[in-house]
N, C-alpha and C. Protein backbone atom coordinates (compact mmCIF):
# COMPACT_ATOMS: atom_id res chain seq x y z
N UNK A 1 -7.33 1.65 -17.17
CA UNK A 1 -8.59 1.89 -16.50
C UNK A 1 -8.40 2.24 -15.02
N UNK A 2 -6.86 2.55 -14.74
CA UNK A 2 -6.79 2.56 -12.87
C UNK A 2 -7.05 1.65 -12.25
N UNK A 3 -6.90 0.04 -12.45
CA UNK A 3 -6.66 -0.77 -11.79
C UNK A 3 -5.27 -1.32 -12.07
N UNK A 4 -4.89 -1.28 -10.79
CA UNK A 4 -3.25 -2.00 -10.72
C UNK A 4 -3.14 -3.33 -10.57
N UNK A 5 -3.09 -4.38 -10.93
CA UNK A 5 -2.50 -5.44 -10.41
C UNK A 5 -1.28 -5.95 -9.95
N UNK A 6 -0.90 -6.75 -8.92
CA UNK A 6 0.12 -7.40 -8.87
C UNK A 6 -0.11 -9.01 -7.90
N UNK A 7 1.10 -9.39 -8.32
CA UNK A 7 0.96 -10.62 -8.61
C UNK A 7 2.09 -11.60 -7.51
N UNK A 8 1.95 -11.69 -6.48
CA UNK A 8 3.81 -12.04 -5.75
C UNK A 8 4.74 -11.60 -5.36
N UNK A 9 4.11 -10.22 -5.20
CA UNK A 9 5.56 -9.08 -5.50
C UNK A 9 5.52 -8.53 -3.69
N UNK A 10 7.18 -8.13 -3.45
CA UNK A 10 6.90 -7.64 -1.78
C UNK A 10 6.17 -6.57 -2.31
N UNK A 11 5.51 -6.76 -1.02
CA UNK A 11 5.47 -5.36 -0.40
C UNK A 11 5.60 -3.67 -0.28
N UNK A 12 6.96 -3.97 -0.77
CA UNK A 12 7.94 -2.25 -1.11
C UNK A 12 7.49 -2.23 -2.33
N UNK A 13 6.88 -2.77 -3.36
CA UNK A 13 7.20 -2.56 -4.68
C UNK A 13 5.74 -1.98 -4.49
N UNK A 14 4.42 -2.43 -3.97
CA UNK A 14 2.96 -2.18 -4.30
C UNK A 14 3.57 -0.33 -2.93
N UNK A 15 3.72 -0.60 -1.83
CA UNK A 15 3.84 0.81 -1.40
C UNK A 15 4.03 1.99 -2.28
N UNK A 16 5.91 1.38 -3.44
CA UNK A 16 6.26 2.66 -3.93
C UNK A 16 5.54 2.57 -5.23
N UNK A 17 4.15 1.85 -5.56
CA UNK A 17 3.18 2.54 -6.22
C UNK A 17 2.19 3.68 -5.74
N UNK A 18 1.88 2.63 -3.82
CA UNK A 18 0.78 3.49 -3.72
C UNK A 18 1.45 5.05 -3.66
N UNK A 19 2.82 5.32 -3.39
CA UNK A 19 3.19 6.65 -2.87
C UNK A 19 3.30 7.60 -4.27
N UNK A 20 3.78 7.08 -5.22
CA UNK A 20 3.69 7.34 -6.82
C UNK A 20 2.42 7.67 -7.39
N UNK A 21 1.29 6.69 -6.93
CA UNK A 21 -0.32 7.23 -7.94
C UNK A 21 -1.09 8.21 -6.61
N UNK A 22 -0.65 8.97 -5.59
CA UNK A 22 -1.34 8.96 -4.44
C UNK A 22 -0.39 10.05 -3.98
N UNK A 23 0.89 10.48 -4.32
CA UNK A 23 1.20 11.88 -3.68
C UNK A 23 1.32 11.75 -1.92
N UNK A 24 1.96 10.26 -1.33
CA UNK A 24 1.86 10.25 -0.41
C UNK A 24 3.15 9.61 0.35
N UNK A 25 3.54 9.73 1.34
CA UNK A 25 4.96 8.87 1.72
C UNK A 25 4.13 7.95 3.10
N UNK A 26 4.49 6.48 2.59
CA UNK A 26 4.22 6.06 3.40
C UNK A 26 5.73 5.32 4.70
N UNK A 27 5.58 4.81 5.67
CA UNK A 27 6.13 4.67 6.74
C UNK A 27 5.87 3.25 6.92
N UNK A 28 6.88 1.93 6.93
CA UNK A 28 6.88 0.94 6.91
C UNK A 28 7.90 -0.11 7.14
N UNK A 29 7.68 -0.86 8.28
CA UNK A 29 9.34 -1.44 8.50
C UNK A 29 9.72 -2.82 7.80
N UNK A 30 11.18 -2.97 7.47
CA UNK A 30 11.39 -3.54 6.81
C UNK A 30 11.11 -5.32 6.42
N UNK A 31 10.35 -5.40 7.74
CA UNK A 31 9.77 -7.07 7.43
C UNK A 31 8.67 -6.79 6.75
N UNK A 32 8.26 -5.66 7.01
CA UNK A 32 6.60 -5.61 6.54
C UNK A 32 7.05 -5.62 4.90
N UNK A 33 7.75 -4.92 4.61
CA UNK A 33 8.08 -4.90 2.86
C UNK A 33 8.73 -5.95 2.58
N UNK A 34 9.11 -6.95 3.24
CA UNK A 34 9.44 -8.27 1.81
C UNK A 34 8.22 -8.97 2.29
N UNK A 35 7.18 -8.91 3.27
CA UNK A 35 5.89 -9.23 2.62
C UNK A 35 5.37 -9.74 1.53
N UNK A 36 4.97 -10.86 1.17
CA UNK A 36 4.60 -10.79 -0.42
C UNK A 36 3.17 -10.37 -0.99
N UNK A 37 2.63 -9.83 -1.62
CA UNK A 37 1.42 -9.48 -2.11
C UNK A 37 0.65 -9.52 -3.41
N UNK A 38 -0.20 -10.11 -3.74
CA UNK A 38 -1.33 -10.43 -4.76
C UNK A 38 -3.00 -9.88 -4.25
N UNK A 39 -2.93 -8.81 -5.20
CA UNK A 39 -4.27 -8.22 -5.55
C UNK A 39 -4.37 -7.42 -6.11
N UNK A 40 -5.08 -6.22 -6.19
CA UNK A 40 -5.32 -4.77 -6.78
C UNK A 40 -5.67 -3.93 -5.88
N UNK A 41 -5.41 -2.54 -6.63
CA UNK A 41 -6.24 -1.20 -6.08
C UNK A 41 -6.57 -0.96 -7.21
N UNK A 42 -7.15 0.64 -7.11
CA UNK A 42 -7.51 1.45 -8.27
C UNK A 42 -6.75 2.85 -7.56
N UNK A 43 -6.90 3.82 -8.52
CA UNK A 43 -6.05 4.72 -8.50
C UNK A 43 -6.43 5.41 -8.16
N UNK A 44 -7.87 6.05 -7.71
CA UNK A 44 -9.40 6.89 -7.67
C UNK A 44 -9.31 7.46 -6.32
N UNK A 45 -8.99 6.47 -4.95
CA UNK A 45 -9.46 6.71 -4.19
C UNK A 45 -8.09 5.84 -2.73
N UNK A 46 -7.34 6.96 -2.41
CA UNK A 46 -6.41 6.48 -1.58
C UNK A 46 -6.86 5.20 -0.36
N UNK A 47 -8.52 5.55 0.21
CA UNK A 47 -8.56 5.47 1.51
C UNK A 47 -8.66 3.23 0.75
N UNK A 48 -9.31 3.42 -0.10
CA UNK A 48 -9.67 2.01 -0.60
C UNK A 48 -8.12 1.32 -1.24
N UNK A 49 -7.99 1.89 -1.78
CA UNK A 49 -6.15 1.56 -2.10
C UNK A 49 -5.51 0.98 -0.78
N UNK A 50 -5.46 2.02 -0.03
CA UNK A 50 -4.63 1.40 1.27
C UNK A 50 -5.50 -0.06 2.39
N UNK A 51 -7.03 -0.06 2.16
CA UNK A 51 -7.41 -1.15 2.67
C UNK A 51 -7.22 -2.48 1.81
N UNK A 52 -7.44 -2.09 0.52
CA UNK A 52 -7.02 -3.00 -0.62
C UNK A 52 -5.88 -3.84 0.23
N UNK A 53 -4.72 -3.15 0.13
CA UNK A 53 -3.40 -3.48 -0.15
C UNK A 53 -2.64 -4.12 1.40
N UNK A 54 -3.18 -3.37 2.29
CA UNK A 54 -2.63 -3.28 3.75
C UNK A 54 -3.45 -4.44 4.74
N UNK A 55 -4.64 -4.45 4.42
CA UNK A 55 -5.74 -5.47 5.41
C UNK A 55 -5.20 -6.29 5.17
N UNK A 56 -5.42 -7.18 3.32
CA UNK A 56 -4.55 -8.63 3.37
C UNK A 56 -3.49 -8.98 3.99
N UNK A 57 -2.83 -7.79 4.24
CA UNK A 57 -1.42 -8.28 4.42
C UNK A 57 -1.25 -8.44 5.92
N UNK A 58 -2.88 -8.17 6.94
CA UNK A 58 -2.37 -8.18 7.98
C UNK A 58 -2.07 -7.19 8.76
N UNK A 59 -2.19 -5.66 8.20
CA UNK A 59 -1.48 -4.19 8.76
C UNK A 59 -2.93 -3.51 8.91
N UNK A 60 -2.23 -2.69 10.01
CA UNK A 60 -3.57 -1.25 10.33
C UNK A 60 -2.87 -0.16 9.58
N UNK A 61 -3.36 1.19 9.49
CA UNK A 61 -2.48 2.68 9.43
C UNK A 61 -3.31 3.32 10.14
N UNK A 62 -2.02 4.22 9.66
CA UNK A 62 -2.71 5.92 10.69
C UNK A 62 -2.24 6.76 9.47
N UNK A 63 -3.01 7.40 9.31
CA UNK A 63 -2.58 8.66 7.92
C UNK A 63 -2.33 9.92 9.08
N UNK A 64 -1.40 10.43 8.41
CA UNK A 64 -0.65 11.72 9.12
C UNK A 64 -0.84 12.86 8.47
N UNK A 65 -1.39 13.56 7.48
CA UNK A 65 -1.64 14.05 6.00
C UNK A 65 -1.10 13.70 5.00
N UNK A 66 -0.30 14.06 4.28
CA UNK A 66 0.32 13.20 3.61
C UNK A 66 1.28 11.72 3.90
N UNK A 67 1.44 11.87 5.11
CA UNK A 67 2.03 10.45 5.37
C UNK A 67 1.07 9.42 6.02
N UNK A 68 1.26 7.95 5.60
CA UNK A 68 0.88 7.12 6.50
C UNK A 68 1.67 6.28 7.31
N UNK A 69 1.44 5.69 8.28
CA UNK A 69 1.95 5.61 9.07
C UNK A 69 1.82 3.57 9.52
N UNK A 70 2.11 2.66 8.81
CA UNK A 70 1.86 1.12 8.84
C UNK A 70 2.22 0.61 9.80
N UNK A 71 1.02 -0.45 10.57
CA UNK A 71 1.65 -0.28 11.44
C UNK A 71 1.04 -2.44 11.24
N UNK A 72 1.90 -3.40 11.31
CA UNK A 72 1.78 -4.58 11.34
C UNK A 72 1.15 -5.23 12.51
């Protein structure tokens, strides 16, 4: 149905989804990815994906066009 869950998992693992369902490279340093994270996105709509995923954790971005840009 395009909702992802996860469950505990860093960081790097929910990114190299969002960059996989989303056609996008994101930019992120390496404390920020062993991060741990529990929640969802959906697959529909990048801008909600990345607040989904990035607010909990504490992070702003900057989208570049295809890149974003995380910034902790």
């Amino acid at each position: 149905d395009g909702l992802l869950l996860f469950e505990d998992v860093p960081a790097s693992m929910v990114i190299d989804e969002l960059e996989r369902q989303f056609g996008v490279t994101i930019q992120a340093d390496e404390a920020f990815k062993r991060k741990k994270y529990t929640g969802s996105f959906r697959n529909d709509n990048l801008e909600d994906a990345l607040q989904s995923v990035l607010l909990p954790l504490g992070a702003t971005y900057v989208v570049h066009g295809k890149t974003i840009e995380v910034r902790p």
